[in-house]
N, C-alpha and C. Protein backbone atom coordinates (compact mmCIF):
# COMPACT_ATOMS: atom_id res chain seq x y z
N UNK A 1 -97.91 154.72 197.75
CA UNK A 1 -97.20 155.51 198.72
C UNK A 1 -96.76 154.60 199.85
N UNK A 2 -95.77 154.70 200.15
CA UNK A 2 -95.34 154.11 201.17
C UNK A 2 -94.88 154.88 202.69
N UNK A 3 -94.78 154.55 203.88
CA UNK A 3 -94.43 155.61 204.92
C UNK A 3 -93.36 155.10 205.24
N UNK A 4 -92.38 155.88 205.73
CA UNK A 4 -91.08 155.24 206.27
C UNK A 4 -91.05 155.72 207.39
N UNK A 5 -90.37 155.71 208.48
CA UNK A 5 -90.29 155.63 209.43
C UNK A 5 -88.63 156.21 209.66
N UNK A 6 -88.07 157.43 209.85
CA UNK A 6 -87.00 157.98 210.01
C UNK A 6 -86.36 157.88 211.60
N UNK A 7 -85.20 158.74 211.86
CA UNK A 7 -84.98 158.83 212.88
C UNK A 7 -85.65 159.91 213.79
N UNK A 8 -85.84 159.18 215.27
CA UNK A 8 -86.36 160.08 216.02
C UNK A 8 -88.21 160.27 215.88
N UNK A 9 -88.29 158.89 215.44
CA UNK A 9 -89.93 158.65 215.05
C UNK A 9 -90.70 160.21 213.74
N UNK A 10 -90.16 160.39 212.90
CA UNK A 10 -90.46 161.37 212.16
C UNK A 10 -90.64 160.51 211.05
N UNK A 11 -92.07 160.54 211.12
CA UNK A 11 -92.29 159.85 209.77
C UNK A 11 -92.32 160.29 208.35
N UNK A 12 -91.99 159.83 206.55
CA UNK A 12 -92.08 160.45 205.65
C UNK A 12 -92.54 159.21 204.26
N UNK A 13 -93.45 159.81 204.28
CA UNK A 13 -94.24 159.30 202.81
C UNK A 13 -93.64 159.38 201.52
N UNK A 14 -93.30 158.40 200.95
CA UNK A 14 -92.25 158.34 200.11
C UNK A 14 -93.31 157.86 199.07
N UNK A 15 -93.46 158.01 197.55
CA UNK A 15 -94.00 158.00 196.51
C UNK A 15 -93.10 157.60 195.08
N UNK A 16 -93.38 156.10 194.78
CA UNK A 16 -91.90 155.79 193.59
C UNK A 16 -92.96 156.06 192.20
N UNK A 17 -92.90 156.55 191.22
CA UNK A 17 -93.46 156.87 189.92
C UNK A 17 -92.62 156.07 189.47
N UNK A 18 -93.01 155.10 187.99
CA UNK A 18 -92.42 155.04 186.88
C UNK A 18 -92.48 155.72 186.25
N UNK A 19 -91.10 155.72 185.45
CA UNK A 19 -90.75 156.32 184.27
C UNK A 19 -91.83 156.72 183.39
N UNK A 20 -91.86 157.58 182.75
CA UNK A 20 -93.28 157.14 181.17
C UNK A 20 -92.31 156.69 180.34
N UNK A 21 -93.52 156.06 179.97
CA UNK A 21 -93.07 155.19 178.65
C UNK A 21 -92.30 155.79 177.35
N UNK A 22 -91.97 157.28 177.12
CA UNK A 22 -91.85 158.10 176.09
C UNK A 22 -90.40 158.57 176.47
N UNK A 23 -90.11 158.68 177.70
CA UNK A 23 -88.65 159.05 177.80
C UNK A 23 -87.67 157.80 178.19
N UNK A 24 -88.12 156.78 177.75
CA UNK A 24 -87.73 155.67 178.54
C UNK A 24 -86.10 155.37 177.24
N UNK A 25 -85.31 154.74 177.77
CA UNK A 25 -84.18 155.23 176.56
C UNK A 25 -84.03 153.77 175.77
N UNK A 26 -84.39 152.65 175.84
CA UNK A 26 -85.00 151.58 174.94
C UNK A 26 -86.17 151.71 174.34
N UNK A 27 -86.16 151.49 172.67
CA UNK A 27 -87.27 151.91 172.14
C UNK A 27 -88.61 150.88 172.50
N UNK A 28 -89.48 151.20 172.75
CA UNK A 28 -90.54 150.02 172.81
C UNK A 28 -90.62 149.44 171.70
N UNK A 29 -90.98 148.19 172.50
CA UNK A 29 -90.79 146.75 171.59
C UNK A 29 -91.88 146.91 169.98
N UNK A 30 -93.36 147.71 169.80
CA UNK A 30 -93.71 148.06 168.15
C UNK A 30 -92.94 149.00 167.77
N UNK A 31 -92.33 150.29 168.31
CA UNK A 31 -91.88 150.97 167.21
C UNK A 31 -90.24 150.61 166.80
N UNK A 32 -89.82 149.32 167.41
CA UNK A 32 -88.44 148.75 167.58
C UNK A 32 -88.78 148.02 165.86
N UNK A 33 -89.42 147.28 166.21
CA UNK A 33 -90.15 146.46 165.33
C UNK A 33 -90.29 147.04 163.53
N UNK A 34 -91.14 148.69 163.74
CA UNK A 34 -90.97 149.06 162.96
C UNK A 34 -90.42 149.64 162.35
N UNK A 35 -89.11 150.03 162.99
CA UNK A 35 -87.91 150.64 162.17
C UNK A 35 -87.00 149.87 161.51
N UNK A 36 -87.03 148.56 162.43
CA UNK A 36 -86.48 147.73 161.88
C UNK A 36 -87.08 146.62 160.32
N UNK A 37 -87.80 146.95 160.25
CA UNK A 37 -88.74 146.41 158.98
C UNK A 37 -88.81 147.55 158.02
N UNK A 38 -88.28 148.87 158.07
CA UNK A 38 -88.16 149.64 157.28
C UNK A 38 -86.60 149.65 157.25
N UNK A 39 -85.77 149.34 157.89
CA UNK A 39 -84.61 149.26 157.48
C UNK A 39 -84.15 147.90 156.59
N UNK A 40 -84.83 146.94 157.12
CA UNK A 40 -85.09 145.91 156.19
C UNK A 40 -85.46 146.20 154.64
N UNK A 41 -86.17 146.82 154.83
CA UNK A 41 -87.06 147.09 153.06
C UNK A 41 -86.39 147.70 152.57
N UNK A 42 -85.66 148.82 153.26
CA UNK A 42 -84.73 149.72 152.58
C UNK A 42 -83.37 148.71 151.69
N UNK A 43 -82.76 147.83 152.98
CA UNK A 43 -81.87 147.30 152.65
C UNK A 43 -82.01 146.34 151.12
N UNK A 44 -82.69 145.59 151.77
CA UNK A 44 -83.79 144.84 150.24
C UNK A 44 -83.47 145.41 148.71
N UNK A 45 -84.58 146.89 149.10
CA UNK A 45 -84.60 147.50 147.64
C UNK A 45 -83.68 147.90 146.91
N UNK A 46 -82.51 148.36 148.00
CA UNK A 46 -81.17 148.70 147.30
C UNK A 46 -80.54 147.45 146.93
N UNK A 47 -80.53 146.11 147.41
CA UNK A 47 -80.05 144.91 146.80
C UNK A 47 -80.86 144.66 145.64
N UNK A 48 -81.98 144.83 145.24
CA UNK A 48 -82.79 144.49 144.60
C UNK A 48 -82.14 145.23 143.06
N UNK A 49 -82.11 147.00 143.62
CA UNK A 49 -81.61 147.67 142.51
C UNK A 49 -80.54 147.02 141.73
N UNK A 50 -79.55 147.36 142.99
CA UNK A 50 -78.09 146.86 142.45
C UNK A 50 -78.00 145.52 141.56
N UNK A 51 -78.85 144.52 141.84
CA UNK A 51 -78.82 143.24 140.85
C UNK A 51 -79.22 143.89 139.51
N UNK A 52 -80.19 144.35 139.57
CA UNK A 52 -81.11 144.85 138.47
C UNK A 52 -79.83 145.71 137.25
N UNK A 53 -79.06 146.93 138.14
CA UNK A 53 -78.43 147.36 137.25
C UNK A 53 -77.02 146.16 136.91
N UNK A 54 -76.79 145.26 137.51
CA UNK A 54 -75.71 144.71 137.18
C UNK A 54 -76.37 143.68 135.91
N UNK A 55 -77.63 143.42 136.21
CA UNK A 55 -77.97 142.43 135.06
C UNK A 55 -77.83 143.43 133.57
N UNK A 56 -78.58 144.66 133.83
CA UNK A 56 -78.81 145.93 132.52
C UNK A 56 -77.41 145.83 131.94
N UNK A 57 -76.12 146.12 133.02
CA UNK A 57 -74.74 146.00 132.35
C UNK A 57 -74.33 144.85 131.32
N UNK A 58 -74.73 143.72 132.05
CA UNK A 58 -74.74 142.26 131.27
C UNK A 58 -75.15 142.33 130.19
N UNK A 59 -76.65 142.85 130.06
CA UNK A 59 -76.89 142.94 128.76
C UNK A 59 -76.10 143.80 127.97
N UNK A 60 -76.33 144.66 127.98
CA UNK A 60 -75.55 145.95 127.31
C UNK A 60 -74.64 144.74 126.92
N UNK A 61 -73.11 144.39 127.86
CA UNK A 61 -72.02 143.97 127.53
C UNK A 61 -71.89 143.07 126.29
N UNK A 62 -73.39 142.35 126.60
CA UNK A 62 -73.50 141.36 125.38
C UNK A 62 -73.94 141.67 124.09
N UNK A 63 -74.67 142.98 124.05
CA UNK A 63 -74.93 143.88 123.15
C UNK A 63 -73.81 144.23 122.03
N UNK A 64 -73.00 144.99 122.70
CA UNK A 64 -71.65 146.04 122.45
C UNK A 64 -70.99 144.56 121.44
N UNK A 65 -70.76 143.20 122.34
CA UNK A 65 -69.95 142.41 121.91
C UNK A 65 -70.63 141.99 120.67
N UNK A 66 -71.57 141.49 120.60
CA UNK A 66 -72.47 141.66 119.45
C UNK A 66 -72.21 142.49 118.11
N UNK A 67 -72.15 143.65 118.64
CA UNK A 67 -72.43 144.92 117.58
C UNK A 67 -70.93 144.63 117.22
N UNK A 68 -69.64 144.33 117.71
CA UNK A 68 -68.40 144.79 117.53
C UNK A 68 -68.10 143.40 116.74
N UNK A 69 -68.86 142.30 116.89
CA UNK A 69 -68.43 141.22 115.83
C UNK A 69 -68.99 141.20 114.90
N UNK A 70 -70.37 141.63 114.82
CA UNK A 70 -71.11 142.09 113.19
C UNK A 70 -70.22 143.24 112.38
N UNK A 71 -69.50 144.29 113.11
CA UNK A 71 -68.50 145.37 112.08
C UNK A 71 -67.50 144.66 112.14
N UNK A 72 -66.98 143.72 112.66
CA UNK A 72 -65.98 142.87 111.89
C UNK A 72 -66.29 141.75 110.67
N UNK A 73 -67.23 141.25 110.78
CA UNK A 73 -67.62 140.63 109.61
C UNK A 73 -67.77 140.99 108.74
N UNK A 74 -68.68 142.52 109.00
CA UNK A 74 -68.93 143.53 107.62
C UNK A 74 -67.44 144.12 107.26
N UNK A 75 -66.28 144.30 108.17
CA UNK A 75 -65.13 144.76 107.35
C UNK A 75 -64.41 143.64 106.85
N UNK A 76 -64.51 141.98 106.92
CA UNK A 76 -64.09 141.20 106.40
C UNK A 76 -64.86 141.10 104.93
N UNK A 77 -66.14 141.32 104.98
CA UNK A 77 -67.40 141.00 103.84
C UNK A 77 -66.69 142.03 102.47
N UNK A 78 -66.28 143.56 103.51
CA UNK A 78 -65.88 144.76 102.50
C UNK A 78 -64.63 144.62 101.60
N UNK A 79 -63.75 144.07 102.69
CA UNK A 79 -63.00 143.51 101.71
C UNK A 79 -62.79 142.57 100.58
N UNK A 80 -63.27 141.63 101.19
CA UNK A 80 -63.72 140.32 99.82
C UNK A 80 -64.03 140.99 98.55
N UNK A 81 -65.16 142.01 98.78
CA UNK A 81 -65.73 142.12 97.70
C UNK A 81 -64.80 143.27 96.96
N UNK A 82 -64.08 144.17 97.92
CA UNK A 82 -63.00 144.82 97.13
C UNK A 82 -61.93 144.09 96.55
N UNK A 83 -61.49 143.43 96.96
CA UNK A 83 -60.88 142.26 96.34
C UNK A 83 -61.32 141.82 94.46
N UNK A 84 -62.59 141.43 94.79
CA UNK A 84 -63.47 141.05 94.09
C UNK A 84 -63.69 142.29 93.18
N UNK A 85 -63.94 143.23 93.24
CA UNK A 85 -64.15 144.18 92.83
C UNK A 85 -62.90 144.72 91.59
N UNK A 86 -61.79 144.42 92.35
CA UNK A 86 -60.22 145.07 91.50
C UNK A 86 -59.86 143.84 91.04
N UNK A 87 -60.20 142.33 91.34
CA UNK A 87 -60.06 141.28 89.98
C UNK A 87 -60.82 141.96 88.77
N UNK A 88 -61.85 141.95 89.57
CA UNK A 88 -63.11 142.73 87.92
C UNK A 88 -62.88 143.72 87.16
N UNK A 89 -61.84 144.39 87.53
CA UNK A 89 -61.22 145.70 86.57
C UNK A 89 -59.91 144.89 86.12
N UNK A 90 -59.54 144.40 86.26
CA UNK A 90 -58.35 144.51 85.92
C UNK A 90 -58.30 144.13 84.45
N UNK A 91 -57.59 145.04 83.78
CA UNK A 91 -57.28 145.20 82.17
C UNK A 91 -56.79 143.45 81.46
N UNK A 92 -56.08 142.94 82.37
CA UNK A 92 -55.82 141.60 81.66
C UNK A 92 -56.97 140.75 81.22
N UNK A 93 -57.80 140.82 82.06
CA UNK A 93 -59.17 139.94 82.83
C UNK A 93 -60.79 140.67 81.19
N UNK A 94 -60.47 142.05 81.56
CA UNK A 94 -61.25 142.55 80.36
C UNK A 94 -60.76 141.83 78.89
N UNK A 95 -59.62 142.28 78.60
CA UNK A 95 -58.79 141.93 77.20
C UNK A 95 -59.35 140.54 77.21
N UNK A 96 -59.04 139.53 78.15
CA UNK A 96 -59.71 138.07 77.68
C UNK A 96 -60.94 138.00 77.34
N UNK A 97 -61.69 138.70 78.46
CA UNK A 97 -63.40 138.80 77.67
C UNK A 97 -63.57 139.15 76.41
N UNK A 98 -63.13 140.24 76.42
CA UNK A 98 -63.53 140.69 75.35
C UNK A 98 -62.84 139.53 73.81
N UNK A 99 -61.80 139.25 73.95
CA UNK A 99 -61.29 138.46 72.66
C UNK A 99 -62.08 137.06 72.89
N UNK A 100 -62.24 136.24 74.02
CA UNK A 100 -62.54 135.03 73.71
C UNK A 100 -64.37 135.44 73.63
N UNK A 101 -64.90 135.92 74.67
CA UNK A 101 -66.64 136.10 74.40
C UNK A 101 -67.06 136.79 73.62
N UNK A 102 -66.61 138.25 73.13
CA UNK A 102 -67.15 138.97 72.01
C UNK A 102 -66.69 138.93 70.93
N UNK A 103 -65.28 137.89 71.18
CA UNK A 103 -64.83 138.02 69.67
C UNK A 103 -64.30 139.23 68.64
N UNK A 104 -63.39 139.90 69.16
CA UNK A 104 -62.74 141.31 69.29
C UNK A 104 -61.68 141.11 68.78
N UNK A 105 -60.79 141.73 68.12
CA UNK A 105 -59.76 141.65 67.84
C UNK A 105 -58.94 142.58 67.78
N UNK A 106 -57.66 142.50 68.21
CA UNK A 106 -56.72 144.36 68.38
C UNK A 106 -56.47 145.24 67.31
N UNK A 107 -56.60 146.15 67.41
CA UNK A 107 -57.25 146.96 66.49
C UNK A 107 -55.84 147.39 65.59
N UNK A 108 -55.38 147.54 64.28
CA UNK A 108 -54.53 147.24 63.27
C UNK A 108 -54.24 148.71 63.14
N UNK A 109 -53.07 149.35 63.25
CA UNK A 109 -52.28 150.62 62.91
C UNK A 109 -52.88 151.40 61.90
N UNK A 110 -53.63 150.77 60.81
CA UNK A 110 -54.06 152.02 59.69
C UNK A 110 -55.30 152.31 60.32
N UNK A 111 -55.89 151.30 60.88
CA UNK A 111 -57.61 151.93 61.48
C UNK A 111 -57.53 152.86 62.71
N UNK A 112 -56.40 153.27 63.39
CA UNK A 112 -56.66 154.08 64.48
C UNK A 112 -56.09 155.50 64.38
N UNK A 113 -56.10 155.66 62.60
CA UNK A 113 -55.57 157.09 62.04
C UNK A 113 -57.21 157.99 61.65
């Protein structure tokens, strides 16, 4: 308390309070501290995520590319062997087998009455 001394010798006791600490409009320096270390962590974990799903994409990507050059091989493989497949029928290809390996011979106009 302090006394002051007015005009006309009338004295008045003047009394300065601080603020409290709770309405004060800067946050105090621990709970400053700790919001800011939770905004930190926050920030973090969402960087953390975001790598995480960009790596999952990567994979995948390399996956997909994967899978899409094995069904091309298998439709190159399918063909070959269709290929392969309609040499092996074909009537010219039989007729030789059969005359040079089994020894066959074309069958004569009176025997197919």
């Amino acid at each position: 308390m302090k006394k002051m001394v007015v005009k006309n010798g009338v004295c008045m006791l003047t009394h300065v309070r601080p603020l409290p600490r709770e309405s004060a409009t800067i946050l105090p320096q621990g709970r400053f501290r700790v919001r800011a270390g939770i905004i930190v962590l926050c920030v973090m974990g969402f960087s953390l995520f975001n790598v995480w799903i960009h790596g999952k994409n990567v994979r995948i990507g390399y996956s997909v590319s994967a899978a899409l050059e094995e069904k091309r091989t298998l439709q190159r493989e399918k063909e070959s062997l269709r290929t392969e497949m309609l040499m092996l029928q074909s009537p010219f290809r039989i007729e030789t087998l059969a005359k040079n390996t089994l020894g066959m011979i074309d069958p004569k106009m009176e025997r197919l009455r």
